[in-house]
PDB file of N, CA and C in Angstrom:
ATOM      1  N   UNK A   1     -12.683   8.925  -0.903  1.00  0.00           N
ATOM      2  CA  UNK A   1     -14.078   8.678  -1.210  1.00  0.00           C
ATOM      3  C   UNK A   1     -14.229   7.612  -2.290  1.00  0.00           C
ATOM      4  N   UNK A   2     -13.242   7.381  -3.712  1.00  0.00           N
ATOM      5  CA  UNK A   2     -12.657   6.929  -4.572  1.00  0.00           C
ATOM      6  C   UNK A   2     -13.149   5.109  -3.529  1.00  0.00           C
ATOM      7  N   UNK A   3     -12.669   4.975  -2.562  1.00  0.00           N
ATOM      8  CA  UNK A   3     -12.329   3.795  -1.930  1.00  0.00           C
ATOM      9  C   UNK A   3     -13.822   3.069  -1.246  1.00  0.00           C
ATOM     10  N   UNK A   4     -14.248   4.185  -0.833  1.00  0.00           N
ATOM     11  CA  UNK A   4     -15.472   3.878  -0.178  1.00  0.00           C
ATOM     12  C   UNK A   4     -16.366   3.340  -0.792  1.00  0.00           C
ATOM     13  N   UNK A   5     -16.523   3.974  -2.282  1.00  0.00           N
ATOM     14  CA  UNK A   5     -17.397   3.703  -2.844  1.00  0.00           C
ATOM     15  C   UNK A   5     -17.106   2.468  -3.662  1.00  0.00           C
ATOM     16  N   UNK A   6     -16.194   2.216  -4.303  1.00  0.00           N
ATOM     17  CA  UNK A   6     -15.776   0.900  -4.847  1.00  0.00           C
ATOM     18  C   UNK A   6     -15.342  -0.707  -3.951  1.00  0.00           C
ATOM     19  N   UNK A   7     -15.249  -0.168  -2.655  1.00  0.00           N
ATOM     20  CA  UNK A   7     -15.834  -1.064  -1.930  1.00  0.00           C
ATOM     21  C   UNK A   7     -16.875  -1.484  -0.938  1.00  0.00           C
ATOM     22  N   UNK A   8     -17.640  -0.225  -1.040  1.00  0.00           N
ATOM     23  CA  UNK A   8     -18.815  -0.106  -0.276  1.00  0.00           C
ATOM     24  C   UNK A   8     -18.722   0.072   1.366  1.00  0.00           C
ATOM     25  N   UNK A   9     -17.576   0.449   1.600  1.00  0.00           N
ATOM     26  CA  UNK A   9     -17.404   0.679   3.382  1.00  0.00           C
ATOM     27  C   UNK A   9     -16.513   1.505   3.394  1.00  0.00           C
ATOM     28  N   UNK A  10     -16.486   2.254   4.190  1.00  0.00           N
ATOM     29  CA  UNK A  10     -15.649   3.157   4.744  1.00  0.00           C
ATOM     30  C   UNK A  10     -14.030   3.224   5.314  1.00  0.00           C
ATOM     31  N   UNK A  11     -13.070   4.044   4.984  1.00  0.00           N
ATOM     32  CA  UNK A  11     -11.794   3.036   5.079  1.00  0.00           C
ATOM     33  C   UNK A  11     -11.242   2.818   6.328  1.00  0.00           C
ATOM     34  N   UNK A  12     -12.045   3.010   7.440  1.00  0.00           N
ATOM     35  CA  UNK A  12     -11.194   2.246   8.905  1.00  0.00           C
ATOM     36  C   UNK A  12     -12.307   1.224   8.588  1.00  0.00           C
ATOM     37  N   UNK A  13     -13.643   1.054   8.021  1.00  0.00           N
ATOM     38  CA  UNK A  13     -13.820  -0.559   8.259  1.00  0.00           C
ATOM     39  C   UNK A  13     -13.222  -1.379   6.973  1.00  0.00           C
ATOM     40  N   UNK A  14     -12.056  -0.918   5.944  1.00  0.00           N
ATOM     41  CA  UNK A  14     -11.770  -1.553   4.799  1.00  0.00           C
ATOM     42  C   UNK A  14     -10.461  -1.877   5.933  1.00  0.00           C
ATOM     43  N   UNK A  15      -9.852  -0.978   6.241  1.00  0.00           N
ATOM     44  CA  UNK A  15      -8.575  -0.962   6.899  1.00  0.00           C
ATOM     45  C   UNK A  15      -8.831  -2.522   8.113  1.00  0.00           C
ATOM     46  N   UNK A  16      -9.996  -2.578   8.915  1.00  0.00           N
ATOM     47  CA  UNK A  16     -10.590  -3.517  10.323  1.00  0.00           C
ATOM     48  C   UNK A  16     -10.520  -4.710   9.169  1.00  0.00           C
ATOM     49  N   UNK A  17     -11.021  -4.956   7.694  1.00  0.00           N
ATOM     50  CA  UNK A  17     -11.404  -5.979   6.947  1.00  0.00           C
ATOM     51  C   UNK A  17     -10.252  -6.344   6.682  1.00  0.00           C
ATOM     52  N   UNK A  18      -8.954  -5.520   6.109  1.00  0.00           N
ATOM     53  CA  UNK A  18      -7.317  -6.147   6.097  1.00  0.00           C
ATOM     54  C   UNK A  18      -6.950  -6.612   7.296  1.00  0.00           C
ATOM     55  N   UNK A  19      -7.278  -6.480   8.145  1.00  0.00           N
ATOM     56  CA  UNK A  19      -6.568  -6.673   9.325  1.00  0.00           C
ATOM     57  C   UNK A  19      -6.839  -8.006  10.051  1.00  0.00           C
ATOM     58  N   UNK A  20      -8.098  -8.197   9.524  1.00  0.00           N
ATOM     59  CA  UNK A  20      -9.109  -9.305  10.025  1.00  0.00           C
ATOM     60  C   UNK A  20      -9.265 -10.308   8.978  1.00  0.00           C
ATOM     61  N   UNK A  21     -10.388 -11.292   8.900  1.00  0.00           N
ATOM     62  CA  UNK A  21     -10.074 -12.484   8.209  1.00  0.00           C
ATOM     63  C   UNK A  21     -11.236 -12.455   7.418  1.00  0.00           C
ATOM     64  N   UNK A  22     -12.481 -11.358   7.276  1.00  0.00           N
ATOM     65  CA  UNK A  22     -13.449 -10.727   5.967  1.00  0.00           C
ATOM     66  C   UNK A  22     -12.715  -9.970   4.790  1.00  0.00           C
ATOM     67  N   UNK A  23     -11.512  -9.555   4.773  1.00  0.00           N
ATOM     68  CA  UNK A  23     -11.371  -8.739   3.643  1.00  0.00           C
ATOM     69  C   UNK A  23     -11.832  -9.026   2.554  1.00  0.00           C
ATOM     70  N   UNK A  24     -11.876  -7.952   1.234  1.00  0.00           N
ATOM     71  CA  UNK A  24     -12.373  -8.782  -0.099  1.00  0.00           C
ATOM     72  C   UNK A  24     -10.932  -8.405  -1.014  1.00  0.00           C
ATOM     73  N   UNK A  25     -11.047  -9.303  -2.409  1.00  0.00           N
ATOM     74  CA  UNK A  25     -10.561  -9.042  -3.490  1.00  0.00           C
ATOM     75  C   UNK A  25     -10.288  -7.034  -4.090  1.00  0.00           C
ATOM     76  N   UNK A  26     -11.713  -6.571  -3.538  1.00  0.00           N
ATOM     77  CA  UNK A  26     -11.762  -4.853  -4.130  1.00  0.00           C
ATOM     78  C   UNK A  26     -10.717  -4.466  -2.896  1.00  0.00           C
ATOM     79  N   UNK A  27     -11.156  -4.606  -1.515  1.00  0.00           N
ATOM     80  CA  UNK A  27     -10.115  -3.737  -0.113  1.00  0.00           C
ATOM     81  C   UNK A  27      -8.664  -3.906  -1.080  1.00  0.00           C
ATOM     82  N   UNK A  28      -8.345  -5.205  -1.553  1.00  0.00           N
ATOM     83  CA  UNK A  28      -6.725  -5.352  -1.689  1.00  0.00           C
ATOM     84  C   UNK A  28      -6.506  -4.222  -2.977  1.00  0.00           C
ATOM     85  N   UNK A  29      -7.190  -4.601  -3.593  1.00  0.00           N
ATOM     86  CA  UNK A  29      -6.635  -3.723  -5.089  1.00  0.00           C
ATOM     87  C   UNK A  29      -6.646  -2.636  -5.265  1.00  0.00           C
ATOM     88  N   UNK A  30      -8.047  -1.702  -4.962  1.00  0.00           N
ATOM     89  CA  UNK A  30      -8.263  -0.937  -4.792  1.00  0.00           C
ATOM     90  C   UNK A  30      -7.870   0.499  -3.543  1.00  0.00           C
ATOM     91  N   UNK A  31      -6.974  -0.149  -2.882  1.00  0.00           N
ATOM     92  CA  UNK A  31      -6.478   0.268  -1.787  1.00  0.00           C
ATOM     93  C   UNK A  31      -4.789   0.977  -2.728  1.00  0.00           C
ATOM     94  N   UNK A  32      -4.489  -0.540  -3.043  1.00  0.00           N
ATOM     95  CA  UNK A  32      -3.200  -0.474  -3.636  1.00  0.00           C
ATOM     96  C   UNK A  32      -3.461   0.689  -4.777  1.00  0.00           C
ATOM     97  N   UNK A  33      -4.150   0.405  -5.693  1.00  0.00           N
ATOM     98  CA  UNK A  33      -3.919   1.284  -6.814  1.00  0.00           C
ATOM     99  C   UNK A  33      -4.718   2.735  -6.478  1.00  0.00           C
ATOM    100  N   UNK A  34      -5.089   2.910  -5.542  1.00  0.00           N
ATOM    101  CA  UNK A  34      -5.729   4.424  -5.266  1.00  0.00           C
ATOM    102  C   UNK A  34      -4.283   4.691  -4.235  1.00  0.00           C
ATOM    103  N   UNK A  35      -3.726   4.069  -3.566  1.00  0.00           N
ATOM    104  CA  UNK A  35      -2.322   4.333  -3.269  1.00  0.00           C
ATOM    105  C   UNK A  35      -1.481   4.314  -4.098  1.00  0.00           C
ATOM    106  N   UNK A  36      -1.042   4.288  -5.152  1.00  0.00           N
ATOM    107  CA  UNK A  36      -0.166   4.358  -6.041  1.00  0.00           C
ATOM    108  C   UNK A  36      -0.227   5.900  -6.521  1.00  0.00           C
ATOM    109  N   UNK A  37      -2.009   5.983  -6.854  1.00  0.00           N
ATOM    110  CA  UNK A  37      -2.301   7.469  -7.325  1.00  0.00           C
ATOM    111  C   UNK A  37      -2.192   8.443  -6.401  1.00  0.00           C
ATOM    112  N   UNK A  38      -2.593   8.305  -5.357  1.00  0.00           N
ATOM    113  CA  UNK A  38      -2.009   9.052  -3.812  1.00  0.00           C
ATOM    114  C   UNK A  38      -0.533   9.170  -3.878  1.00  0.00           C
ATOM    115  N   UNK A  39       0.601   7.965  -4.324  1.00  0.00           N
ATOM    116  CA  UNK A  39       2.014   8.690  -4.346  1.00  0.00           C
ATOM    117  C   UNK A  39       2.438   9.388  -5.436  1.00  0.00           C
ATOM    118  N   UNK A  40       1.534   9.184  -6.761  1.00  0.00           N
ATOM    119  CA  UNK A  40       1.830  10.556  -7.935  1.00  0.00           C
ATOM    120  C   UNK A  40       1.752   9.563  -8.992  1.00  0.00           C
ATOM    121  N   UNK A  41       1.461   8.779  -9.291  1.00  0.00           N
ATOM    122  CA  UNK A  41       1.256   7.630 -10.140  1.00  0.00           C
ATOM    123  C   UNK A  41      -0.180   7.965 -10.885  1.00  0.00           C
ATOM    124  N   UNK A  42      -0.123   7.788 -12.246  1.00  0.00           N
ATOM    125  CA  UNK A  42      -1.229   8.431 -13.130  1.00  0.00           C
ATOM    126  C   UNK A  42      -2.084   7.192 -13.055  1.00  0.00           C
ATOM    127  N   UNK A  43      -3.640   7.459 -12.861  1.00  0.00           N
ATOM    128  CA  UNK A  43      -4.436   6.268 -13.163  1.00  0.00           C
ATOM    129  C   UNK A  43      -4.213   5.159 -14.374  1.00  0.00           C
ATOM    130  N   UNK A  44      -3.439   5.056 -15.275  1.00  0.00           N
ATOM    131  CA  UNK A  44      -3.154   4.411 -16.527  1.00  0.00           C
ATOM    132  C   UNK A  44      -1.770   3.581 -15.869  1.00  0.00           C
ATOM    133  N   UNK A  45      -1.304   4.135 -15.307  1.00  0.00           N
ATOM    134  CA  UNK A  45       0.200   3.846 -14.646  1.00  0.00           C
ATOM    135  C   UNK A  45      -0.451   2.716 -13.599  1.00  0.00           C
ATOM    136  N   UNK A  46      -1.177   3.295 -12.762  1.00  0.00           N
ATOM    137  CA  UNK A  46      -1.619   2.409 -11.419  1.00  0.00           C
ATOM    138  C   UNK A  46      -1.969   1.615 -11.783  1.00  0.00           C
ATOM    139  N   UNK A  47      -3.056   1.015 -12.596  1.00  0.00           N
ATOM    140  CA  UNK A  47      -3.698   0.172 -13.076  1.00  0.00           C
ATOM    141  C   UNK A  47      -2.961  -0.829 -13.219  1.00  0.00           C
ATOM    142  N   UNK A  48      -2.070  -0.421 -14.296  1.00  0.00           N
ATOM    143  CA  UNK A  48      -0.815  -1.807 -14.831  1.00  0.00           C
ATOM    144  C   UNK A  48       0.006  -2.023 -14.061  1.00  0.00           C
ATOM    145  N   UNK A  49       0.497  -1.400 -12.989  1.00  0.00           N
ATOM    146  CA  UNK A  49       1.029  -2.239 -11.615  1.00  0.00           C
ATOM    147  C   UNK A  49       0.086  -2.915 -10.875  1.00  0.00           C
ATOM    148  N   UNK A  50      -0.739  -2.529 -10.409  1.00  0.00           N
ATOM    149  CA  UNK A  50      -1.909  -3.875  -9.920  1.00  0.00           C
ATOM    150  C   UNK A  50      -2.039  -5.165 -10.863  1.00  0.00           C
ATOM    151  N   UNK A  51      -2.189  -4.560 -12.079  1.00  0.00           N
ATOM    152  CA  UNK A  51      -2.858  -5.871 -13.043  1.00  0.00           C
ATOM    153  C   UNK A  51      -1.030  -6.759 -12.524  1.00  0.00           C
ATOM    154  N   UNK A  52       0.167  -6.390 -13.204  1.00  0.00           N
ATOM    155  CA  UNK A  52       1.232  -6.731 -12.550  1.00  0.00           C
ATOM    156  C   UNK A  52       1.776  -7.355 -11.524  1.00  0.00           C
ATOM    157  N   UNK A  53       1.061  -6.674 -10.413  1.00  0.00           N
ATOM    158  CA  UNK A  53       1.706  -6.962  -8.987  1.00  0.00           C
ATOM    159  C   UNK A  53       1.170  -7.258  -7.833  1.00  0.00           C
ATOM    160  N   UNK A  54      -0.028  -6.736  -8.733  1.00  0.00           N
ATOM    161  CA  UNK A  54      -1.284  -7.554  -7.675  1.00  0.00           C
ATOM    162  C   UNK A  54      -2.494  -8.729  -8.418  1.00  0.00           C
ATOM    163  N   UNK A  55      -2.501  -8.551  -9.366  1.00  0.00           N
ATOM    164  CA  UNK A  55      -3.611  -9.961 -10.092  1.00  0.00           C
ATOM    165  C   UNK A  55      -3.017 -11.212 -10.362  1.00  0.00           C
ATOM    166  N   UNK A  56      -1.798 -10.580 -10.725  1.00  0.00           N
ATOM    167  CA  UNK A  56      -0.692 -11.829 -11.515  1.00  0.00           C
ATOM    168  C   UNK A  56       0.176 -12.402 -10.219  1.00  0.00           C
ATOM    169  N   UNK A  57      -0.064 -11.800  -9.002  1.00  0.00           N
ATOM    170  CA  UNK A  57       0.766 -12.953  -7.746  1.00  0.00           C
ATOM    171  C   UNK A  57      -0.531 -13.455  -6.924  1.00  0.00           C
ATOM    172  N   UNK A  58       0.318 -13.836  -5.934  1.00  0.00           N
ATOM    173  CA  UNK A  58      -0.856 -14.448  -4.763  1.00  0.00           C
ATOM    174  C   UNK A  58      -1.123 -12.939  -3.998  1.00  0.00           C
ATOM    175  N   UNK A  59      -2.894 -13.508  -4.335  1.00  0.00           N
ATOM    176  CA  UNK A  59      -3.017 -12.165  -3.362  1.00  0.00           C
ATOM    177  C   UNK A  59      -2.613 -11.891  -2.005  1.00  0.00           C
ATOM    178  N   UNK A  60      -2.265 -13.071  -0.803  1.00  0.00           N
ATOM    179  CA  UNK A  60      -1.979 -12.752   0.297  1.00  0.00           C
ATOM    180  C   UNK A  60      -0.607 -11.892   0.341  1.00  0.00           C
ATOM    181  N   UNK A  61      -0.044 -12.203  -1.111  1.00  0.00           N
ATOM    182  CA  UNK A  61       1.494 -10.965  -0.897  1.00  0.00           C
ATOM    183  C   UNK A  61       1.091 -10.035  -0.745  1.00  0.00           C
ATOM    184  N   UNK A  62      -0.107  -9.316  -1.529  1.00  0.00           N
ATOM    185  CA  UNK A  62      -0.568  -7.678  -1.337  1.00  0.00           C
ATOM    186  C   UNK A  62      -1.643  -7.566  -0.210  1.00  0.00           C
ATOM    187  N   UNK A  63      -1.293  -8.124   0.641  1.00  0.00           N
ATOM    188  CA  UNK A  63      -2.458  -7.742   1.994  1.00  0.00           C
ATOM    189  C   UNK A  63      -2.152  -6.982   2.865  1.00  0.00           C
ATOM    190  N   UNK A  64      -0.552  -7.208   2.911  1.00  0.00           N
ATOM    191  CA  UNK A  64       0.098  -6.191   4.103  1.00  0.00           C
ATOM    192  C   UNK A  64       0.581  -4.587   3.313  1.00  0.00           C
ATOM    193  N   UNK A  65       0.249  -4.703   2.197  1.00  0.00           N
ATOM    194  CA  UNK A  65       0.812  -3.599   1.233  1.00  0.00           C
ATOM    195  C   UNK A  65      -0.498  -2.659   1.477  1.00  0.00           C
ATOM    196  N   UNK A  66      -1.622  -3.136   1.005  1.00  0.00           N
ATOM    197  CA  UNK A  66      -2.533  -2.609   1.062  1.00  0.00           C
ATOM    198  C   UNK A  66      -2.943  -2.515   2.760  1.00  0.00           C
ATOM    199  N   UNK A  67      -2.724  -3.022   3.602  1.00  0.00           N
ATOM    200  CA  UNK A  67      -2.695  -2.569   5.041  1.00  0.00           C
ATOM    201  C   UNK A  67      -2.486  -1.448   5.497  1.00  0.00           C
ATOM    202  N   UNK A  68      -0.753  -1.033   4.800  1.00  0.00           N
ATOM    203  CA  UNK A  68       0.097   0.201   5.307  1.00  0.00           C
ATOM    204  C   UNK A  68      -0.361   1.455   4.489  1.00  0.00           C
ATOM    205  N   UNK A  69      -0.561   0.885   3.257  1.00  0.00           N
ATOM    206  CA  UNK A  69      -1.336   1.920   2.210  1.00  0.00           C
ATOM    207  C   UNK A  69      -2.152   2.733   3.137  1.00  0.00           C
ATOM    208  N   UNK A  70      -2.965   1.800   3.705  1.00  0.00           N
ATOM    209  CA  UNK A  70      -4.292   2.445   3.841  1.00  0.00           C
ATOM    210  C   UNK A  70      -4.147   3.090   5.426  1.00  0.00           C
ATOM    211  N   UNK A  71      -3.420   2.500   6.069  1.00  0.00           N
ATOM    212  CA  UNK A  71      -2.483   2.973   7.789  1.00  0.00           C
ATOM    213  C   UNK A  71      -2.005   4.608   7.370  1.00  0.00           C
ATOM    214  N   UNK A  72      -1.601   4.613   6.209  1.00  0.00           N
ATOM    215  CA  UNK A  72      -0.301   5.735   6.273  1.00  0.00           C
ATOM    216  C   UNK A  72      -1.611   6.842   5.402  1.00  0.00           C
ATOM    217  N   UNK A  73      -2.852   6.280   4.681  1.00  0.00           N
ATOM    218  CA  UNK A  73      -3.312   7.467   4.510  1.00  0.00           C
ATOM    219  C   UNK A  73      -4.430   8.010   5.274  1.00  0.00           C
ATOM    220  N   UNK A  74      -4.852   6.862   6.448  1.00  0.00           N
ATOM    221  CA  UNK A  74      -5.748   7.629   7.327  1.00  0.00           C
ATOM    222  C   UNK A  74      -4.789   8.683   8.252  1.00  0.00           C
ATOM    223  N   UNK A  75      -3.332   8.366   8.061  1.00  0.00           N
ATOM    224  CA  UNK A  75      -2.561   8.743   9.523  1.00  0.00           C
ATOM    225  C   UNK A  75      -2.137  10.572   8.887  1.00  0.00           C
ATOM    226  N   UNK A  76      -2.192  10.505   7.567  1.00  0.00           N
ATOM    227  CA  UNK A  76      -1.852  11.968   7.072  1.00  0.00           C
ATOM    228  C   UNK A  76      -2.786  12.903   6.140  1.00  0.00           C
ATOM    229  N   UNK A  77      -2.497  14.057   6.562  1.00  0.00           N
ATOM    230  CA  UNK A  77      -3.793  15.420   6.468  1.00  0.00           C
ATOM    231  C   UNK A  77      -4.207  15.131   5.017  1.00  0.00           C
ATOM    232  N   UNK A  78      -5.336  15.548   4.974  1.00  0.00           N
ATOM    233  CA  UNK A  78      -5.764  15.314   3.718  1.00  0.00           C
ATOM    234  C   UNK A  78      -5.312  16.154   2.595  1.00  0.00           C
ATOM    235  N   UNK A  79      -4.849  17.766   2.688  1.00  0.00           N
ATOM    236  CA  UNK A  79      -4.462  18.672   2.356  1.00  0.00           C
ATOM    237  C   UNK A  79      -3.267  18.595   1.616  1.00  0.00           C
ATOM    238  N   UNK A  80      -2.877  17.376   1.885  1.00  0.00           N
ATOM    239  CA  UNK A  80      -1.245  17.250   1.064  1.00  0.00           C
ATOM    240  C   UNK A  80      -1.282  17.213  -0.922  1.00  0.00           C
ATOM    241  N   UNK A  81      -0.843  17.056  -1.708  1.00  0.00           N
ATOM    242  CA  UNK A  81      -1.104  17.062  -2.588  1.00  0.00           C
ATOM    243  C   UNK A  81      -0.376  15.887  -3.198  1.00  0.00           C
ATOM    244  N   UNK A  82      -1.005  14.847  -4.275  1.00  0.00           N
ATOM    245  CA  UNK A  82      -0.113  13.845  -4.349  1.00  0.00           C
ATOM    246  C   UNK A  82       0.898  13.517  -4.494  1.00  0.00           C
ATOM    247  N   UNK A  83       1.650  12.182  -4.013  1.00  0.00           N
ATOM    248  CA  UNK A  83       3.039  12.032  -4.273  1.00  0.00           C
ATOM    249  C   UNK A  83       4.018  12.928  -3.148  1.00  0.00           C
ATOM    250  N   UNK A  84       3.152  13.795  -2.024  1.00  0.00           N
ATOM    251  CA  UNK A  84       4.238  14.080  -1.025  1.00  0.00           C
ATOM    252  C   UNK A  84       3.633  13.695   0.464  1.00  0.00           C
ATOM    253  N   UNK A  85       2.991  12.415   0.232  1.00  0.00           N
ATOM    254  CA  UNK A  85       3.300  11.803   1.426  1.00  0.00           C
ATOM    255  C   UNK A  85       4.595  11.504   2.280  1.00  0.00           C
ATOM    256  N   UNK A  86       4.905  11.782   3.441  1.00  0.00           N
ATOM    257  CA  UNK A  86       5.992  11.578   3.911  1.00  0.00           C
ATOM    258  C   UNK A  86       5.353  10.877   5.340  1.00  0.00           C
ATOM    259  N   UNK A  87       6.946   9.959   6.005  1.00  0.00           N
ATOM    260  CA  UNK A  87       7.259   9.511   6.987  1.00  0.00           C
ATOM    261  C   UNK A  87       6.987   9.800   8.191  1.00  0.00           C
ATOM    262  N   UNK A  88       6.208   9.426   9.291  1.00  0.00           N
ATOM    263  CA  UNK A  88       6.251   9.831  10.225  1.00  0.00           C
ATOM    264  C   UNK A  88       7.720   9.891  10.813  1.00  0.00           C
ATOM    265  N   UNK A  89       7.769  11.263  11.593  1.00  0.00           N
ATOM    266  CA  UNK A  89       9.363  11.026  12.514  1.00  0.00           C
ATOM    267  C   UNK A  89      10.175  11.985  11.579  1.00  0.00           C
ATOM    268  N   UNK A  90       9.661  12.109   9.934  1.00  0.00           N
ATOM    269  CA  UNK A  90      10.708  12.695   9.210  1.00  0.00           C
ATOM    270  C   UNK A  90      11.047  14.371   9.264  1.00  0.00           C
ATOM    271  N   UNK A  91      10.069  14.928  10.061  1.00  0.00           N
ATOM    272  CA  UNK A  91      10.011  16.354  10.405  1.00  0.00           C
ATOM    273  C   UNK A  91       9.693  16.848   9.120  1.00  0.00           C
ATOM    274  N   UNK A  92       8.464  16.076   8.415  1.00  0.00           N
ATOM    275  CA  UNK A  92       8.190  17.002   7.598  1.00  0.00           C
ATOM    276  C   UNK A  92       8.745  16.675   6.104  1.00  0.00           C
ATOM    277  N   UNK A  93       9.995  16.112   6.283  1.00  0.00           N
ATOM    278  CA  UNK A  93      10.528  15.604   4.924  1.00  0.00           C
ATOM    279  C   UNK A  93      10.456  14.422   4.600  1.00  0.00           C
ATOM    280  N   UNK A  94      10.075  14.355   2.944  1.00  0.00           N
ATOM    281  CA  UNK A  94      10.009  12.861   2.564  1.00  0.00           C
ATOM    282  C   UNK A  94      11.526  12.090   3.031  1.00  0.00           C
ATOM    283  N   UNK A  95      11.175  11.055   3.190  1.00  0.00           N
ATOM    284  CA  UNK A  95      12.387   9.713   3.154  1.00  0.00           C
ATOM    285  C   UNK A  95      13.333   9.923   1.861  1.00  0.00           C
ATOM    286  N   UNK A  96      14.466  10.260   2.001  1.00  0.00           N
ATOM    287  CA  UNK A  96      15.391   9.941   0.571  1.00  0.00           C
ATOM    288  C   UNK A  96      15.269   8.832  -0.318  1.00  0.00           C
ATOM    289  N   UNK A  97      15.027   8.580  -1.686  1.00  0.00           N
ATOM    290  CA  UNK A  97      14.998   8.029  -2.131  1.00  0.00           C
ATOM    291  C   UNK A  97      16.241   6.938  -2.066  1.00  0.00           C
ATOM    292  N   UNK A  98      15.514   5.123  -2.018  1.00  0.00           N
ATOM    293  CA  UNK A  98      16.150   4.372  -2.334  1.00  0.00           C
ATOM    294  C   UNK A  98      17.184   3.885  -3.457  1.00  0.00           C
ATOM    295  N   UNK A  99      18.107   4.086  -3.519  1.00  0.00           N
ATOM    296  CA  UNK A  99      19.131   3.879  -4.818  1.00  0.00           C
ATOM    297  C   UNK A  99      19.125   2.424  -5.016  1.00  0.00           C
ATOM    298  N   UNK A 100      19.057   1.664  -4.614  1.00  0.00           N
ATOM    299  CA  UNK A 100      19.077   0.185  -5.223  1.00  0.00           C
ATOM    300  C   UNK A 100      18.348  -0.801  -3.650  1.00  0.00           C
ATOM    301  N   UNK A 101      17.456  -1.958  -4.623  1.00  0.00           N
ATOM    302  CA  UNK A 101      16.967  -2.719  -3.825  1.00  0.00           C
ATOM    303  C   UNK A 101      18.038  -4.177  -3.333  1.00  0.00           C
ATOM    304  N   UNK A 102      17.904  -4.375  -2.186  1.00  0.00           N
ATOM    305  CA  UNK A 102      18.482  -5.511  -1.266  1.00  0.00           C
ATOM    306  C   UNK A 102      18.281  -6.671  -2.776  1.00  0.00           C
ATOM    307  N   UNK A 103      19.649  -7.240  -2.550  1.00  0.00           N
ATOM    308  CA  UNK A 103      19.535  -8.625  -3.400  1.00  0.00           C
ATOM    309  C   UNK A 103      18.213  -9.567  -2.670  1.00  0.00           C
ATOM    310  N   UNK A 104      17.625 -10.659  -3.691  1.00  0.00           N
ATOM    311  CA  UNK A 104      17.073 -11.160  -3.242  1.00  0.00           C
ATOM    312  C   UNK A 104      17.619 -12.840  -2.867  1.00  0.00           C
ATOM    313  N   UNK A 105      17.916 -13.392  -1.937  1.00  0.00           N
ATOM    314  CA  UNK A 105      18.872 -14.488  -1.780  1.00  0.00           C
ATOM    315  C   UNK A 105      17.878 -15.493  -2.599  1.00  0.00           C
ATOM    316  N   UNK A 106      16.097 -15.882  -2.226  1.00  0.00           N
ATOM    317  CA  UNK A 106      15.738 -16.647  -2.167  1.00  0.00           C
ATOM    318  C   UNK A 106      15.584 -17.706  -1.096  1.00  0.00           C
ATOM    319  N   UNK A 107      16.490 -17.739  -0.536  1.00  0.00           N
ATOM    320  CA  UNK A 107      16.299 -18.603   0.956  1.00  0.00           C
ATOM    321  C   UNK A 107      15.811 -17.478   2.294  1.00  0.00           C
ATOM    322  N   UNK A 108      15.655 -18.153   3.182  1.00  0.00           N
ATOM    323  CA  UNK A 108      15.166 -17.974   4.668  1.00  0.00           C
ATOM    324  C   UNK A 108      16.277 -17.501   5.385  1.00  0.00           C
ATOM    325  N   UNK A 109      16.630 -16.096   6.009  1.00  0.00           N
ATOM    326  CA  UNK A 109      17.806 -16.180   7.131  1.00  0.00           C
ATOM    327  C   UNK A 109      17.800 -17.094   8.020  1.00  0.00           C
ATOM    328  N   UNK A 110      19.197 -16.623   8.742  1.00  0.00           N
ATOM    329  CA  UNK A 110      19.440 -18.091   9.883  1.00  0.00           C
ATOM    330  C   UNK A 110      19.215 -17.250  10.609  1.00  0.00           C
ATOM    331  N   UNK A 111      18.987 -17.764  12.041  1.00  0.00           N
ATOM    332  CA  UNK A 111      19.120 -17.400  13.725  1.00  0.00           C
ATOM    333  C   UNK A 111      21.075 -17.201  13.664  1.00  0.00           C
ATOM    334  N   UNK A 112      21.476 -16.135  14.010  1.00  0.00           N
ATOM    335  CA  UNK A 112      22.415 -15.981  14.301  1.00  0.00           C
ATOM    336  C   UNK A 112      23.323 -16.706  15.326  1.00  0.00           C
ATOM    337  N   UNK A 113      24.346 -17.206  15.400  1.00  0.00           N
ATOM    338  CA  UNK A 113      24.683 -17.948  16.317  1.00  0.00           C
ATOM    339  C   UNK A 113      24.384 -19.573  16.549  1.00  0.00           C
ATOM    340  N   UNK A 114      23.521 -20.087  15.803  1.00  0.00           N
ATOM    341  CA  UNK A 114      22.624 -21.200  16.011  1.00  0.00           C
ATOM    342  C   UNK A 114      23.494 -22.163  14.760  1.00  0.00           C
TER     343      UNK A 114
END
């Protein structure tokens, strides 16, 4: 409700506005940081990762973030309590936590073989 109201539409038409070429500045942020608090992240916490990770880059990096955000919380019961969103497919259990992120090369992969 948090979403609706701070962007004034409802979230399959915030979700139709990411997807499409109307979105605004509020769909991206506000998506993200009410998803952050949806995975167990304290409003004081959320905030300063947006200001972070979403004000301080290009916003088209956080478009597909805020896409899935908002995919993965129309797709699960409302009843859950925060921070135990889980995976579709996972039978129920969250995804194991990631122990370390992929290096980042900086370059483009190749076509294999080519």
């Amino acid at each position: 409700m948090e979403l609706q109201e701070k962007t004034d539409a409802g979230p399959l038409a915030v979700l139709l506005r990411l997807h499409g070429h109307d979105w605004r500045v509020q769909d991206v942020r506000e998506t993200i940081r009410l998803g952050l608090i949806g995975g167990g992240k304290t409003p004081p916490q959320a905030l300063a990762l947006v200001a972070r990770y979403v004000d301080r880059r290009p916003l088209l990096e956080s478009v597909p973030v805020a896409q899935d955000i908002l995919a993965a919380g129309l797709a699960q019961p409302d009843d859950l309590p925060p921070g135990n969103l889980v995976a579709e497919g996972t039978g129920g259990s969250p995804p194991p936590p990631s122990t370390s992120a992929p290096p980042f090369s900086g370059s483009m992969p190749t076509a294999s073989g080519a």
